[in-house]
C-alpha atoms as a PDB file:
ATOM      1  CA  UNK A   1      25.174  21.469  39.897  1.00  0.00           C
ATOM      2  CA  UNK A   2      27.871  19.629  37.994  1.00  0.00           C
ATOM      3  CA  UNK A   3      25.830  16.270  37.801  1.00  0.00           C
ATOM      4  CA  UNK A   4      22.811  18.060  36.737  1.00  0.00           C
ATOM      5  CA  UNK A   5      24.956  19.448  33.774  1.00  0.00           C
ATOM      6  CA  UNK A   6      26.398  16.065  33.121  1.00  0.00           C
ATOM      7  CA  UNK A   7      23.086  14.706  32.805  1.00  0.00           C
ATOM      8  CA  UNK A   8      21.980  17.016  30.486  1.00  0.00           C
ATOM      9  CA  UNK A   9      24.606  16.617  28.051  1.00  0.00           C
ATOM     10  CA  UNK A  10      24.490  13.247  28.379  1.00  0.00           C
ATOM     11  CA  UNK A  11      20.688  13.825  27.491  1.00  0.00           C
ATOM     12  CA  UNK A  12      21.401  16.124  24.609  1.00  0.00           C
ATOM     13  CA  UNK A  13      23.812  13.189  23.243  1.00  0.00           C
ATOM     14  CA  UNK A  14      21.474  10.578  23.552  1.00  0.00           C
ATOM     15  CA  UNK A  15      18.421  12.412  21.952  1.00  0.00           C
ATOM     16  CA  UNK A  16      20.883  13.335  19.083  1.00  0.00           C
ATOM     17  CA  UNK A  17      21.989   9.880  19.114  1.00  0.00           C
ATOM     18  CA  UNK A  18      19.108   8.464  18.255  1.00  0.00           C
ATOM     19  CA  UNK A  19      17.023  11.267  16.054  1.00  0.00           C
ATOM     20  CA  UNK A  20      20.908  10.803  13.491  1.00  0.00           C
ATOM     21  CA  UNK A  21      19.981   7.577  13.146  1.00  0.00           C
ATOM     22  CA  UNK A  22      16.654   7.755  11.918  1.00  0.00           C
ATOM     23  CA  UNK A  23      16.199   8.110   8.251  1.00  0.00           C
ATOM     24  CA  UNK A  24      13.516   8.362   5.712  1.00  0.00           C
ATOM     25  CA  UNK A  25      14.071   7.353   1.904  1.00  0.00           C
ATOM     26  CA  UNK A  26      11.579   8.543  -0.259  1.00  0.00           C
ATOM     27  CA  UNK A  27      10.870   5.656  -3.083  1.00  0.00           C
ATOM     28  CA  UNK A  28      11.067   6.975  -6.385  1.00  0.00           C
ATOM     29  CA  UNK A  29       7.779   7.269  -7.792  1.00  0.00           C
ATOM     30  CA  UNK A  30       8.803   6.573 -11.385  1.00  0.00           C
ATOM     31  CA  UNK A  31      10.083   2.932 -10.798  1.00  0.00           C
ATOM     32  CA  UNK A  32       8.023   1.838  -7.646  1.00  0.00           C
ATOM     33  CA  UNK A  33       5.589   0.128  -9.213  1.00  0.00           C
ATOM     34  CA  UNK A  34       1.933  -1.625  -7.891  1.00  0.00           C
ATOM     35  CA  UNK A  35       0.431  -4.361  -9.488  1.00  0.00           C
ATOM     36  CA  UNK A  36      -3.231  -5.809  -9.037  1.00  0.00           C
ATOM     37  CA  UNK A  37      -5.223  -8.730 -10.062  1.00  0.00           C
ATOM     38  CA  UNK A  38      -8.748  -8.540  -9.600  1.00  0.00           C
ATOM     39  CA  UNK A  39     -10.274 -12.491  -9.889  1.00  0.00           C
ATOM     40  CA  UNK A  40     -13.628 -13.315 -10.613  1.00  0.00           C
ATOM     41  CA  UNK A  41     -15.824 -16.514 -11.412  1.00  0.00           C
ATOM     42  CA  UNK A  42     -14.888 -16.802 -15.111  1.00  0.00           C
ATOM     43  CA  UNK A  43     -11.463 -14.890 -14.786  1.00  0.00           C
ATOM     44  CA  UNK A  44      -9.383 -12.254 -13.934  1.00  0.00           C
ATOM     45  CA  UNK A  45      -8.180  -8.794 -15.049  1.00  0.00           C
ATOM     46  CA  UNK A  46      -4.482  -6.949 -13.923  1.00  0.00           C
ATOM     47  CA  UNK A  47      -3.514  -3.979 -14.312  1.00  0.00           C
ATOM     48  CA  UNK A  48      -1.259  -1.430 -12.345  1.00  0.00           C
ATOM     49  CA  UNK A  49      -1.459   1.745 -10.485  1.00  0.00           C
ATOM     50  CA  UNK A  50       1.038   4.801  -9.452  1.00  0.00           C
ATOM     51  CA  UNK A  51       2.579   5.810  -6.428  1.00  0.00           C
ATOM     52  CA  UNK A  52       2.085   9.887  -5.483  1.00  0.00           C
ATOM     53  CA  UNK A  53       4.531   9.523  -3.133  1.00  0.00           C
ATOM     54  CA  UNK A  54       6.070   7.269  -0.196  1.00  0.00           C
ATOM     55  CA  UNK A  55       8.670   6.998   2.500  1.00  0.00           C
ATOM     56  CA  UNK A  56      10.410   4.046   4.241  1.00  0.00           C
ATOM     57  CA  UNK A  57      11.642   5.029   7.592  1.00  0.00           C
ATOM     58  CA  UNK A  58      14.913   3.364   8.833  1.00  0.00           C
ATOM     59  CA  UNK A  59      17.103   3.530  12.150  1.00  0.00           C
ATOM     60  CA  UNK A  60      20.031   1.977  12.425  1.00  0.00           C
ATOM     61  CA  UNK A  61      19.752   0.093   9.132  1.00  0.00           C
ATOM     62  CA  UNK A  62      16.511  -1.790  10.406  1.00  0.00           C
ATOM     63  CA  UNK A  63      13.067  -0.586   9.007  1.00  0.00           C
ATOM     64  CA  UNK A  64      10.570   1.058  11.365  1.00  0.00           C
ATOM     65  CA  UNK A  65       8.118   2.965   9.634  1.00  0.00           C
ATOM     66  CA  UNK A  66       6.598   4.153   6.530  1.00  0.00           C
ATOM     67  CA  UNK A  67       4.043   6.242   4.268  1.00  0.00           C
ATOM     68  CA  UNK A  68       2.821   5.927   1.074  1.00  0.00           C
ATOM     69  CA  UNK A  69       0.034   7.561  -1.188  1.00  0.00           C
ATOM     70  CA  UNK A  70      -1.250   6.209  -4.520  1.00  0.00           C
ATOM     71  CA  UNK A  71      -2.831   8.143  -7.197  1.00  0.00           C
ATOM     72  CA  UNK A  72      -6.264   6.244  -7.498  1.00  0.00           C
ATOM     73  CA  UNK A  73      -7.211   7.445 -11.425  1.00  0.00           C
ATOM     74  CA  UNK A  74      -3.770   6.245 -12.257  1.00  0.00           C
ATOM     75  CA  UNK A  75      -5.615   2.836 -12.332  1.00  0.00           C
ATOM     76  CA  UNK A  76      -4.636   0.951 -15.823  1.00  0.00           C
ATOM     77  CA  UNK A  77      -6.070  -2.404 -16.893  1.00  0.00           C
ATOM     78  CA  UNK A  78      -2.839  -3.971 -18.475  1.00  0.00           C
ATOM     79  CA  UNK A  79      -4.672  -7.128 -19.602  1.00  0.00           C
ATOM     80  CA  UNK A  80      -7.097  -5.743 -22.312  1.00  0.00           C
ATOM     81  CA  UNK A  81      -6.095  -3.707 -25.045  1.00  0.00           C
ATOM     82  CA  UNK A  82      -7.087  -0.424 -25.853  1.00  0.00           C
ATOM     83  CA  UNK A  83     -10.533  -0.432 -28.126  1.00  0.00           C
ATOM     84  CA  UNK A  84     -10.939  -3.739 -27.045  1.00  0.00           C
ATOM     85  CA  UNK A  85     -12.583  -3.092 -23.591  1.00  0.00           C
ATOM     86  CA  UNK A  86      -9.406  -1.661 -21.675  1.00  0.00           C
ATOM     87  CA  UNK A  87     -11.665   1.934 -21.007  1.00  0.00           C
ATOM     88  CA  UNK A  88     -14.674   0.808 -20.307  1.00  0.00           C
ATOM     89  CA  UNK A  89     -13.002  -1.349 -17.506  1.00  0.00           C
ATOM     90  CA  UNK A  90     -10.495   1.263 -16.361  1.00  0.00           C
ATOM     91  CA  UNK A  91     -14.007   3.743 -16.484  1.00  0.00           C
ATOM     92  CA  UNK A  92     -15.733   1.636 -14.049  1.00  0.00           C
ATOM     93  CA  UNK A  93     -12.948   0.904 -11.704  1.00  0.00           C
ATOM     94  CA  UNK A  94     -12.920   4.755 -11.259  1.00  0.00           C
ATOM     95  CA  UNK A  95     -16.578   4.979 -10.812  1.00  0.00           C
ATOM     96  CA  UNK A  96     -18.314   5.404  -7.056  1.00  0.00           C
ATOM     97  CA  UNK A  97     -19.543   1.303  -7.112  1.00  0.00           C
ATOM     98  CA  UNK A  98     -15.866   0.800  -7.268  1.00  0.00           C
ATOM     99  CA  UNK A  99     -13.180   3.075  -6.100  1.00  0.00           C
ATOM    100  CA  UNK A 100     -14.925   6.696  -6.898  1.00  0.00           C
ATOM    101  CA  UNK A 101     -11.528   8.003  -7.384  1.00  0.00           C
ATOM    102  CA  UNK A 102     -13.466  11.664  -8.677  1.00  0.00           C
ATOM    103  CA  UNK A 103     -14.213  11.825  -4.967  1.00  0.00           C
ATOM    104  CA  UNK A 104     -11.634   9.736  -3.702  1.00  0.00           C
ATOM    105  CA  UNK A 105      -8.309  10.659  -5.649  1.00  0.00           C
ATOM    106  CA  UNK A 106      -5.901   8.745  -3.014  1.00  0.00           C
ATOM    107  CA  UNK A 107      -5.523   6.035  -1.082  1.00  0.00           C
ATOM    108  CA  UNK A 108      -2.802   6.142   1.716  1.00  0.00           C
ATOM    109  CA  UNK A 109      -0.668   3.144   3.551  1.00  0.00           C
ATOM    110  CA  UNK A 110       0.670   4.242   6.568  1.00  0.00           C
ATOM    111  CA  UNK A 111       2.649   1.609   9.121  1.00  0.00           C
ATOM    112  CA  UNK A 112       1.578   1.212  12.096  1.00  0.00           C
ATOM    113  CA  UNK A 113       4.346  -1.686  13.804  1.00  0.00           C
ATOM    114  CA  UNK A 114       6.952  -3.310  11.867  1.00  0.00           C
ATOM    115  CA  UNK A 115       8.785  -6.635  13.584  1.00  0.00           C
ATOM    116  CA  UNK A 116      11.918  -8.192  12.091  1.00  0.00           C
ATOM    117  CA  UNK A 117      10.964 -11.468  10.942  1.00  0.00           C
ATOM    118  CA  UNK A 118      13.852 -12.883   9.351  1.00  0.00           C
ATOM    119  CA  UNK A 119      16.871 -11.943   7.730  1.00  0.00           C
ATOM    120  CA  UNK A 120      15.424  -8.705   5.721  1.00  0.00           C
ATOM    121  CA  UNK A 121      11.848  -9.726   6.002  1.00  0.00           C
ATOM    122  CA  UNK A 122       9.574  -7.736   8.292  1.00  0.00           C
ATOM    123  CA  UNK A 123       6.180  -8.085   8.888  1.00  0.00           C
ATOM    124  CA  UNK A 124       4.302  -4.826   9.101  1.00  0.00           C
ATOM    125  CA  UNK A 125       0.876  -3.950  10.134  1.00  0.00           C
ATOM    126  CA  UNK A 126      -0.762  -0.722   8.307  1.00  0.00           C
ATOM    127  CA  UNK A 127      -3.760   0.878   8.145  1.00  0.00           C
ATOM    128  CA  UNK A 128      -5.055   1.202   4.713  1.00  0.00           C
ATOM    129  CA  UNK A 129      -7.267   3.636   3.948  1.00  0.00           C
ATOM    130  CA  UNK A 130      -9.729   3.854   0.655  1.00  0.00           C
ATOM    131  CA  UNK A 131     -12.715   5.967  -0.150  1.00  0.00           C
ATOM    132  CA  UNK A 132     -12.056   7.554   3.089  1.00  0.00           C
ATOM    133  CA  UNK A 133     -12.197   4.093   4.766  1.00  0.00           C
ATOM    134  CA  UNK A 134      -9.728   3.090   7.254  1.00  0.00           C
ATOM    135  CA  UNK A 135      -8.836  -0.461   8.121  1.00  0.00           C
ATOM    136  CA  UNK A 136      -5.776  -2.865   9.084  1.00  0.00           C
ATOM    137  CA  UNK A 137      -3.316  -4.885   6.322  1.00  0.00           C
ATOM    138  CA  UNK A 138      -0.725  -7.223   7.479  1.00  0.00           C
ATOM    139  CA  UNK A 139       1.721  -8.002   5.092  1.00  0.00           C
ATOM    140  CA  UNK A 140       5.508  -9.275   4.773  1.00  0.00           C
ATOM    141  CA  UNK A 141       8.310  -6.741   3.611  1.00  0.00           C
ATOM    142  CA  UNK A 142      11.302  -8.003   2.192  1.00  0.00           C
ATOM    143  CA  UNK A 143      13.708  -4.966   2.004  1.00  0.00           C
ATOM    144  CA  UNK A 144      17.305  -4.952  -0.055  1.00  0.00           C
ATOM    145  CA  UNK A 145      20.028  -2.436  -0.313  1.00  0.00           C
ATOM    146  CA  UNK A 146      17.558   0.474  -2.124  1.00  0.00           C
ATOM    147  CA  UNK A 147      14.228  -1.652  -2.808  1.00  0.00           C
ATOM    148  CA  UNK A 148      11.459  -3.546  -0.668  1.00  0.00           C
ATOM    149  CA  UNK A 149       8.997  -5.936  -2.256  1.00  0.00           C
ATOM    150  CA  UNK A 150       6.050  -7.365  -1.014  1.00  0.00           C
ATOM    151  CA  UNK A 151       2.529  -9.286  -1.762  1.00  0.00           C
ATOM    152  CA  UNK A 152      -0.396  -8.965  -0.034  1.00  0.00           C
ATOM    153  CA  UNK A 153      -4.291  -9.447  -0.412  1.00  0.00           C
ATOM    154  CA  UNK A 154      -6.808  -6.641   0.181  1.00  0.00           C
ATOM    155  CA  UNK A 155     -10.680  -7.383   0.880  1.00  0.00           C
ATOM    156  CA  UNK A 156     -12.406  -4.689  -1.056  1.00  0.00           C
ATOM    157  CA  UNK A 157     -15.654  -4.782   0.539  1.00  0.00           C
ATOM    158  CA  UNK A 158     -14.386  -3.936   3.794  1.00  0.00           C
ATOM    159  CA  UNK A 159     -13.914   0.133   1.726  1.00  0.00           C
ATOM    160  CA  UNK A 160     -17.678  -0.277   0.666  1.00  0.00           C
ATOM    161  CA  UNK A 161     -16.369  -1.966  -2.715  1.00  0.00           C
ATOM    162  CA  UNK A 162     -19.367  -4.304  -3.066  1.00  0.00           C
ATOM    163  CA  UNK A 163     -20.073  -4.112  -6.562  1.00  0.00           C
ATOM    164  CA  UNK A 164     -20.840  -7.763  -8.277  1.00  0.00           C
ATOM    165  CA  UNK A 165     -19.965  -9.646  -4.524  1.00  0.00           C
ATOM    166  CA  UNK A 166     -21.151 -13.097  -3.975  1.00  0.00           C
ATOM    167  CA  UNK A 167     -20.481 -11.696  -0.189  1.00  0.00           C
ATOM    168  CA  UNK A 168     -23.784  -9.073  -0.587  1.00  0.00           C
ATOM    169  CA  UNK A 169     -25.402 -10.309  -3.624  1.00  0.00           C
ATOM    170  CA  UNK A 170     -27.394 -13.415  -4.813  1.00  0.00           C
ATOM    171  CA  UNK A 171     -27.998 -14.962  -7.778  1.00  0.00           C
ATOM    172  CA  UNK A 172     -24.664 -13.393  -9.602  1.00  0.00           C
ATOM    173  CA  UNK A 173     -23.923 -16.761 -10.842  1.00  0.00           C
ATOM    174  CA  UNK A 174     -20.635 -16.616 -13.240  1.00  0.00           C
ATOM    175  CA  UNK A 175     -20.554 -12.564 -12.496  1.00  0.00           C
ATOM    176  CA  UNK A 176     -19.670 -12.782  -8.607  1.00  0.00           C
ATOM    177  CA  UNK A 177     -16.617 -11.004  -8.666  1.00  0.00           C
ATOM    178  CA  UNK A 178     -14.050 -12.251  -5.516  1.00  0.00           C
ATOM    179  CA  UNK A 179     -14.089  -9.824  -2.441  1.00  0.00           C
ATOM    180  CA  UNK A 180     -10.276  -9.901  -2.386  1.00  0.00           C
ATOM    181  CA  UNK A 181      -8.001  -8.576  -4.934  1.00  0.00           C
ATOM    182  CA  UNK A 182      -3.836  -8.944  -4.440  1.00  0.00           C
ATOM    183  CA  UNK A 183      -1.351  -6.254  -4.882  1.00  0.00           C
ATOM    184  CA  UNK A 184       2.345  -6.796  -5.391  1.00  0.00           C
ATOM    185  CA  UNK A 185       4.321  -3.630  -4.640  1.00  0.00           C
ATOM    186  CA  UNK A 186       7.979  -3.065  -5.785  1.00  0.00           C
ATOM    187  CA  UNK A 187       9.578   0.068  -4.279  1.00  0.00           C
ATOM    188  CA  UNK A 188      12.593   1.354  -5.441  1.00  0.00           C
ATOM    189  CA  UNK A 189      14.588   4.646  -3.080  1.00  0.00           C
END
């Protein structure tokens, strides 16, 4: 009887052990930022978009997890100016040929495995999802004391995004836009 308590507690330590060490910071929303750049034949347009919210899950100092949803008609084309084209852009990217963000208001990032690569780098695998369209990213994380950056390329048709693709379209000539677009993501918690 006594080495059935002893295991017990020693059970009761260990689980509490190891749920202590486990912590979430939430990023603040406010100064995480998301950049994109959208590329095609003639050019390119940037812009940014907002975080809703987002977690980075840690135990024992090392990252292990995370969360993150972004407010898809937060989209703003940074690269234009206003009356000169800036709406009419940011109106399209919100449209259903592009992300349809009246019927798709968020996109989410949720890990799926994180390794240690380095010295504060991690490479984590996520499924993204978009216009209710779930697939894989693989990206590199480089977290500091209370901020993570990283930059990563996302293949938009693979979320039905074909609009203007050289991938699904012929004859677009100088209008094929590229089929990836990159994001660089600064979180701040």
């Amino acid at each position: 009887m006594r080495n059935f308590k002893t295991i017990a507690i020693a059970l009761v330590v260990a689980l509490t052990t190891l749920t202590a060490t486990a912590q979430d910071k939430k990023i603040n929303t406010s100064k995480s930022t998301i950049a994109w750049v959208g590329k095609k034949v003639t050019g390119q347009h940037s812009g940014t978009i907002s975080f809703k919210d987002g977690v980075l899950t840690f135990k024992s100092g090392k990252l292990t997890g995370g969360s993150f949803t972004v407010d898809m008609a937060s989209i703003n084309v940074t690269d234009i100016k206003a009356g000169e084209g800036k709406e009419k852009l940011e109106g399209h990217l919100k449209a259903d040929d592009f992300f349809g963000t009246s019927n798709n208001p968020t996109s989410k990032l949720v890990f799926k495995s994180v390794k240690a690569k380095s010295a504060n780098v991690y490479t984590v695998t996520a499924d993204l999802t978009m216009k209710n369209i779930t697939k894989p990213v693989t990206f590199d994380l480089t977290v500091n004391k209370n901020s993570a950056t990283t930059t990563f390329k996302v293949d938009r048709t693979k979320y039905d995004i074909k609009y203007g693709s050289g991938s699904f379209f012929d004859g677009l000539g100088d209008k094929a836009i590229y089929d990836e677009f990159d994001l660089t993501v600064n979180l701040v918690f």
